[in-house]
N, C-alpha and C. Protein backbone atom coordinates (compact mmCIF):
# COMPACT_ATOMS: atom_id res chain seq x y z
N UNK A 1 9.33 -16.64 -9.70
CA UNK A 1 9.50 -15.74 -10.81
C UNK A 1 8.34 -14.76 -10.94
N UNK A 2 6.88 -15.07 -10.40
CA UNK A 2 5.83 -14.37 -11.02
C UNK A 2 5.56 -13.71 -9.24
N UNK A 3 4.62 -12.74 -9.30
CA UNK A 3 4.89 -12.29 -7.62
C UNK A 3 3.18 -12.49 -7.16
N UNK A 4 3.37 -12.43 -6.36
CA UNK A 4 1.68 -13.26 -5.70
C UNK A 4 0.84 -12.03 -6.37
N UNK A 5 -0.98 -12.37 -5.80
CA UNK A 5 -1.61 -11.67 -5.97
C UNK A 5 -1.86 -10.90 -4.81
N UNK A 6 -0.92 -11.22 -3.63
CA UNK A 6 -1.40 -10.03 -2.59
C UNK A 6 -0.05 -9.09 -3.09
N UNK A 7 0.76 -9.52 -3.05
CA UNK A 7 2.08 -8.69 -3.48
C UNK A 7 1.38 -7.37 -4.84
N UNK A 8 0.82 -8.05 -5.72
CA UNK A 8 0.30 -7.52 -6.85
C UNK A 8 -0.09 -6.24 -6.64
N UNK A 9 -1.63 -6.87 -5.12
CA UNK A 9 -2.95 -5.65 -5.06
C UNK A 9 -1.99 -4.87 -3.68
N UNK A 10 -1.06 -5.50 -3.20
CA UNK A 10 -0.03 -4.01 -2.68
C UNK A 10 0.35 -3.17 -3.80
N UNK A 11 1.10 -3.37 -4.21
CA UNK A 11 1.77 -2.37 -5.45
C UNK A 11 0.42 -1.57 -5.83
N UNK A 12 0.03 -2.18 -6.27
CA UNK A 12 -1.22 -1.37 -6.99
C UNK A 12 -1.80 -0.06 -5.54
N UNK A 13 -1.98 -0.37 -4.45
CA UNK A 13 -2.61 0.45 -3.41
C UNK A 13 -1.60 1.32 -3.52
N UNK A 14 -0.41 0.96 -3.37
CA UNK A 14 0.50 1.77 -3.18
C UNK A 14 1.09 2.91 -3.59
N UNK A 15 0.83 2.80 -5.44
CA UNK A 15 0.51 3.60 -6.70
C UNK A 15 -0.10 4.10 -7.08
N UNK A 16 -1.06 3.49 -6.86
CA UNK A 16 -2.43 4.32 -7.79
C UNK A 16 -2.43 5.71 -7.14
N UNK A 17 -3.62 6.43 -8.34
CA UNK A 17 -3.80 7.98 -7.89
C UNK A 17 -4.54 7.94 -7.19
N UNK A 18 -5.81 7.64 -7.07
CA UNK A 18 -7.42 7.41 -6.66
C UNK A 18 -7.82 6.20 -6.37
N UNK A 19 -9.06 6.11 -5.33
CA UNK A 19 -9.24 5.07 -4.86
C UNK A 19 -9.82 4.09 -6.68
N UNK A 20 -9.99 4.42 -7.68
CA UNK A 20 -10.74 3.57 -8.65
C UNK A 20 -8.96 2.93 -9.50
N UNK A 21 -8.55 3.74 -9.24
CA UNK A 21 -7.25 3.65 -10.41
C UNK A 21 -6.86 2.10 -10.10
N UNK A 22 -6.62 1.28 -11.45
CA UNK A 22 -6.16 0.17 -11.24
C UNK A 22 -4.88 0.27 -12.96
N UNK A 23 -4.79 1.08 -13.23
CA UNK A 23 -4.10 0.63 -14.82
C UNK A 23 -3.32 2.06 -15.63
N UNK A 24 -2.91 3.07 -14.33
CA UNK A 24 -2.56 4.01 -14.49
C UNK A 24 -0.90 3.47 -14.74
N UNK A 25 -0.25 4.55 -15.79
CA UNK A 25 0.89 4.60 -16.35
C UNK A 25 2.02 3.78 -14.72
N UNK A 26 2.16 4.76 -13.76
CA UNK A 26 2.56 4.62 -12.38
C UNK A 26 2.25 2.92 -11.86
N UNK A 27 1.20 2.47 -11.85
CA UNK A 27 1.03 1.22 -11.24
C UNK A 27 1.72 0.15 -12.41
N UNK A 28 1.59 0.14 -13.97
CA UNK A 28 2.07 -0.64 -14.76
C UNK A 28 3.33 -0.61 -14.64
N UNK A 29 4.11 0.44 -14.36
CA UNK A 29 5.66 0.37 -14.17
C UNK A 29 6.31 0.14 -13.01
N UNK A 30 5.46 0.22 -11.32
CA UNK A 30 5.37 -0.62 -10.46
C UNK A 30 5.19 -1.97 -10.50
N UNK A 31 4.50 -2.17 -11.15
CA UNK A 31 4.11 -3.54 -11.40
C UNK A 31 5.11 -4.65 -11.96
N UNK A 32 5.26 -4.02 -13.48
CA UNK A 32 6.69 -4.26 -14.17
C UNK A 32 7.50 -4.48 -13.10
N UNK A 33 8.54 -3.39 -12.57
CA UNK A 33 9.69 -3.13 -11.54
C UNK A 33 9.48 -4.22 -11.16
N UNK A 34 8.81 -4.57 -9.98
CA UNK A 34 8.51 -5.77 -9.11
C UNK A 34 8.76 -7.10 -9.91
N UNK A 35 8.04 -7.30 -11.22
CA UNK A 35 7.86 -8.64 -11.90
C UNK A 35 9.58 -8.58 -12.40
N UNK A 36 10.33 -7.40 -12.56
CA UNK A 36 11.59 -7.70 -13.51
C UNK A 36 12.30 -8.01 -12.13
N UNK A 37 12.24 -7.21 -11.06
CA UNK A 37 13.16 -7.56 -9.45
C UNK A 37 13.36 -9.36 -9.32
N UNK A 38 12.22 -9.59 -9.56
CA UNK A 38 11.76 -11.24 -8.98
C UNK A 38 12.52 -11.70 -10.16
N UNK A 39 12.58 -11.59 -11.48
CA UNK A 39 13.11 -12.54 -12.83
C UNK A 39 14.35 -12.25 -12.60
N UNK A 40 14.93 -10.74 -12.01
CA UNK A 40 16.83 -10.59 -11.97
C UNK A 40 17.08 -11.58 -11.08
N UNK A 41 16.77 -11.87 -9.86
CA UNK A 41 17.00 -13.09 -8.93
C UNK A 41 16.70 -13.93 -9.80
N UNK A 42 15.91 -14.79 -10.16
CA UNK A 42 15.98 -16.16 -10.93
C UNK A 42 17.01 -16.08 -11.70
N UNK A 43 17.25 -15.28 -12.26
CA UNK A 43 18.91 -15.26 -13.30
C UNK A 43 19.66 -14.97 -13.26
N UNK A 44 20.13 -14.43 -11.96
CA UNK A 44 21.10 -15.06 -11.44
C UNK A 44 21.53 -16.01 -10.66
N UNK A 45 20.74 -16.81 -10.77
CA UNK A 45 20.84 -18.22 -9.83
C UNK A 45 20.26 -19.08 -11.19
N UNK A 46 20.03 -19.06 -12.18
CA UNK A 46 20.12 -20.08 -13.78
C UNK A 46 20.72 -18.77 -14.77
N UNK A 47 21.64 -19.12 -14.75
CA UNK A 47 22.55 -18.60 -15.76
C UNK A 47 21.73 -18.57 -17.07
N UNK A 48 21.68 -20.14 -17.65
CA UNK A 48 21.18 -20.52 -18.86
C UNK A 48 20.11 -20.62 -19.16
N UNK A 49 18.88 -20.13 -18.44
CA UNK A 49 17.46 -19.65 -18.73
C UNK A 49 17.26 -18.53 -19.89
N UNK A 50 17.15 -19.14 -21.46
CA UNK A 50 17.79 -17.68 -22.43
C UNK A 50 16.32 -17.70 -22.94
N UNK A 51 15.16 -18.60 -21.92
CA UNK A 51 13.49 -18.02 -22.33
C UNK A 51 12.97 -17.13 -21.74
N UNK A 52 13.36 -17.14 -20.15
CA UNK A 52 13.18 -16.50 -19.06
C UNK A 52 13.91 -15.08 -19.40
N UNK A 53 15.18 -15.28 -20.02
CA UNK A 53 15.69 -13.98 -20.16
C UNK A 53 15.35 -12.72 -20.88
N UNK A 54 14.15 -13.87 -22.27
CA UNK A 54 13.78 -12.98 -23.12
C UNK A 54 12.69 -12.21 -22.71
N UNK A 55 11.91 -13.25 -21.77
CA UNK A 55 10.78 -12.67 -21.23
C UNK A 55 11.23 -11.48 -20.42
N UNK A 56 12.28 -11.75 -19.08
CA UNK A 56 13.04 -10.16 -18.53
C UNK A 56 13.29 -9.03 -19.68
N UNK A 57 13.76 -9.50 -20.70
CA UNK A 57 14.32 -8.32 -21.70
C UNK A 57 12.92 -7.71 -22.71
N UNK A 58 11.70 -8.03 -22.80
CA UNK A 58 10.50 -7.73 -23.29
C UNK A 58 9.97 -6.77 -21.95
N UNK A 59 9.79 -7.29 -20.61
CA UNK A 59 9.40 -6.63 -19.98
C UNK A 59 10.18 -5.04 -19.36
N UNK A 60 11.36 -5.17 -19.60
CA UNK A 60 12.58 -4.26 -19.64
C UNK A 60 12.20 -3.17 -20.36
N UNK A 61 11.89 -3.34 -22.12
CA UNK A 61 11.52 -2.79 -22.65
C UNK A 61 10.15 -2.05 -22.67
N UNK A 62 8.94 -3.11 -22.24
CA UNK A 62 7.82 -2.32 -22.13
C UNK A 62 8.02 -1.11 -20.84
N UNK A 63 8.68 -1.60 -19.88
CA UNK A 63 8.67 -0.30 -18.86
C UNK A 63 9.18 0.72 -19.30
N UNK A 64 10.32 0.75 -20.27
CA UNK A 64 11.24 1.64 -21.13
C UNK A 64 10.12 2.87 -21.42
N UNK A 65 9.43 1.94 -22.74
CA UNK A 65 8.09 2.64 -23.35
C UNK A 65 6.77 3.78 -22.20
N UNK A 66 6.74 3.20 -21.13
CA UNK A 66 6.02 3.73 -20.31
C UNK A 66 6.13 4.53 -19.47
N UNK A 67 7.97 4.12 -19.18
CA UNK A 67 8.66 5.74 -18.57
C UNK A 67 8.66 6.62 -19.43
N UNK A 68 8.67 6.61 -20.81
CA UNK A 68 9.34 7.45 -21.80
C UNK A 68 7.58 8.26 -21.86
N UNK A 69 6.40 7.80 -21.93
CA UNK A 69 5.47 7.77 -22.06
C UNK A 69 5.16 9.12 -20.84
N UNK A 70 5.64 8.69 -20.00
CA UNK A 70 4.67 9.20 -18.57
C UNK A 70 5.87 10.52 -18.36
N UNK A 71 6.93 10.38 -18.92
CA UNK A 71 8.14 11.88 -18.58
C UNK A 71 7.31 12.74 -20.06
N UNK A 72 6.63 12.25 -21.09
CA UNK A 72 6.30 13.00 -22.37
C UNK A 72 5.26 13.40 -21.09
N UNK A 73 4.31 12.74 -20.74
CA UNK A 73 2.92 13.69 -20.62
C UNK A 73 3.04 14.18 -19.33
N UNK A 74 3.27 13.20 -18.14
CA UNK A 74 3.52 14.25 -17.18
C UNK A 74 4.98 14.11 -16.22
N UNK A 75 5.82 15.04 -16.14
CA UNK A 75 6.80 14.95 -15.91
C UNK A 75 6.72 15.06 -14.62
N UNK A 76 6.40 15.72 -13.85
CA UNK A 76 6.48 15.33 -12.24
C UNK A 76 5.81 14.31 -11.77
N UNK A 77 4.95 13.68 -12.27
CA UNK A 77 5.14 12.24 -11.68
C UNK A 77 6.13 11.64 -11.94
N UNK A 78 6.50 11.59 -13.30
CA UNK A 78 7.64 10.72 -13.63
C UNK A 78 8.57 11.02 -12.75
N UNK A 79 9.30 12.16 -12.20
CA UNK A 79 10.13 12.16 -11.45
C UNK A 79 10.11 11.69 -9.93
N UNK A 80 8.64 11.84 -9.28
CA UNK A 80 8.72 10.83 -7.97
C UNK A 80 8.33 9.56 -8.42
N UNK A 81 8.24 9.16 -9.40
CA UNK A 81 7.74 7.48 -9.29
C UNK A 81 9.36 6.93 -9.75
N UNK A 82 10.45 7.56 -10.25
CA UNK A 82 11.57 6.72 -10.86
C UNK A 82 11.96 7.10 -8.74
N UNK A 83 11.73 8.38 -8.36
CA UNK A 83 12.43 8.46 -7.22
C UNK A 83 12.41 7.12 -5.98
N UNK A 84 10.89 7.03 -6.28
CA UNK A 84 10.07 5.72 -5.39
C UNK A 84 10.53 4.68 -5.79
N UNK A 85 10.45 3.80 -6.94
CA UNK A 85 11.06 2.96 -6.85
C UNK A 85 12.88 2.91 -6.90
N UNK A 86 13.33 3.92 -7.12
CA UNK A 86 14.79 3.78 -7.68
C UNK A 86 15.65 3.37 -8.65
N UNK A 87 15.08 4.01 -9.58
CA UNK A 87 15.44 4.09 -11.23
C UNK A 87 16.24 5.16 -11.29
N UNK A 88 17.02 4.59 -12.02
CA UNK A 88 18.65 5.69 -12.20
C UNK A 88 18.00 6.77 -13.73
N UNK A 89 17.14 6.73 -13.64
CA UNK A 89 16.92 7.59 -15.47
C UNK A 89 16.37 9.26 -14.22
């Protein structure tokens, strides 16, 4: 359910702007993506996990907040980072 810490400090290389960036808008919603990918597999294979689910549906929402966040301030990132990972918004 939770994704390693090399998996982690990929995403993060992969995102970031600059070699210092660790907590930019882009890597938290990478980050997210990845952690919600791994919880949609667990639930669909336990149906009845409705703790696990809440936790998917909190994290659902914070990415919500952070796309909505990052299309307000800067909109061309927002548009290659939904492109990169493959977000239908």
């Amino acid at each position: 359910m939770t994704i390693t810490a090399e998996r982690k400090t990929q995403v993060i290389s992969e995102y970031r702007r600059d070699e210092k960036d660790s907590g930019s808008p882009e890597i938290q919603i990478a980050v997210l993506t990845e952690r919600i990918n791994n919880l949609t597999g667990h639930m669909r294979s336990h149906k009845h996990d409705y703790h696990s689910r809440r936790g998917l549906l909190q994290m659902v929402s914070t990415r919500n907040s952070l796309l909505k966040y990052l299309a307000r301030t800067n909109r061309e990132a927002y548009q290659t980072l939904i492109g990169r990972l493959g977000l239908r918004k």
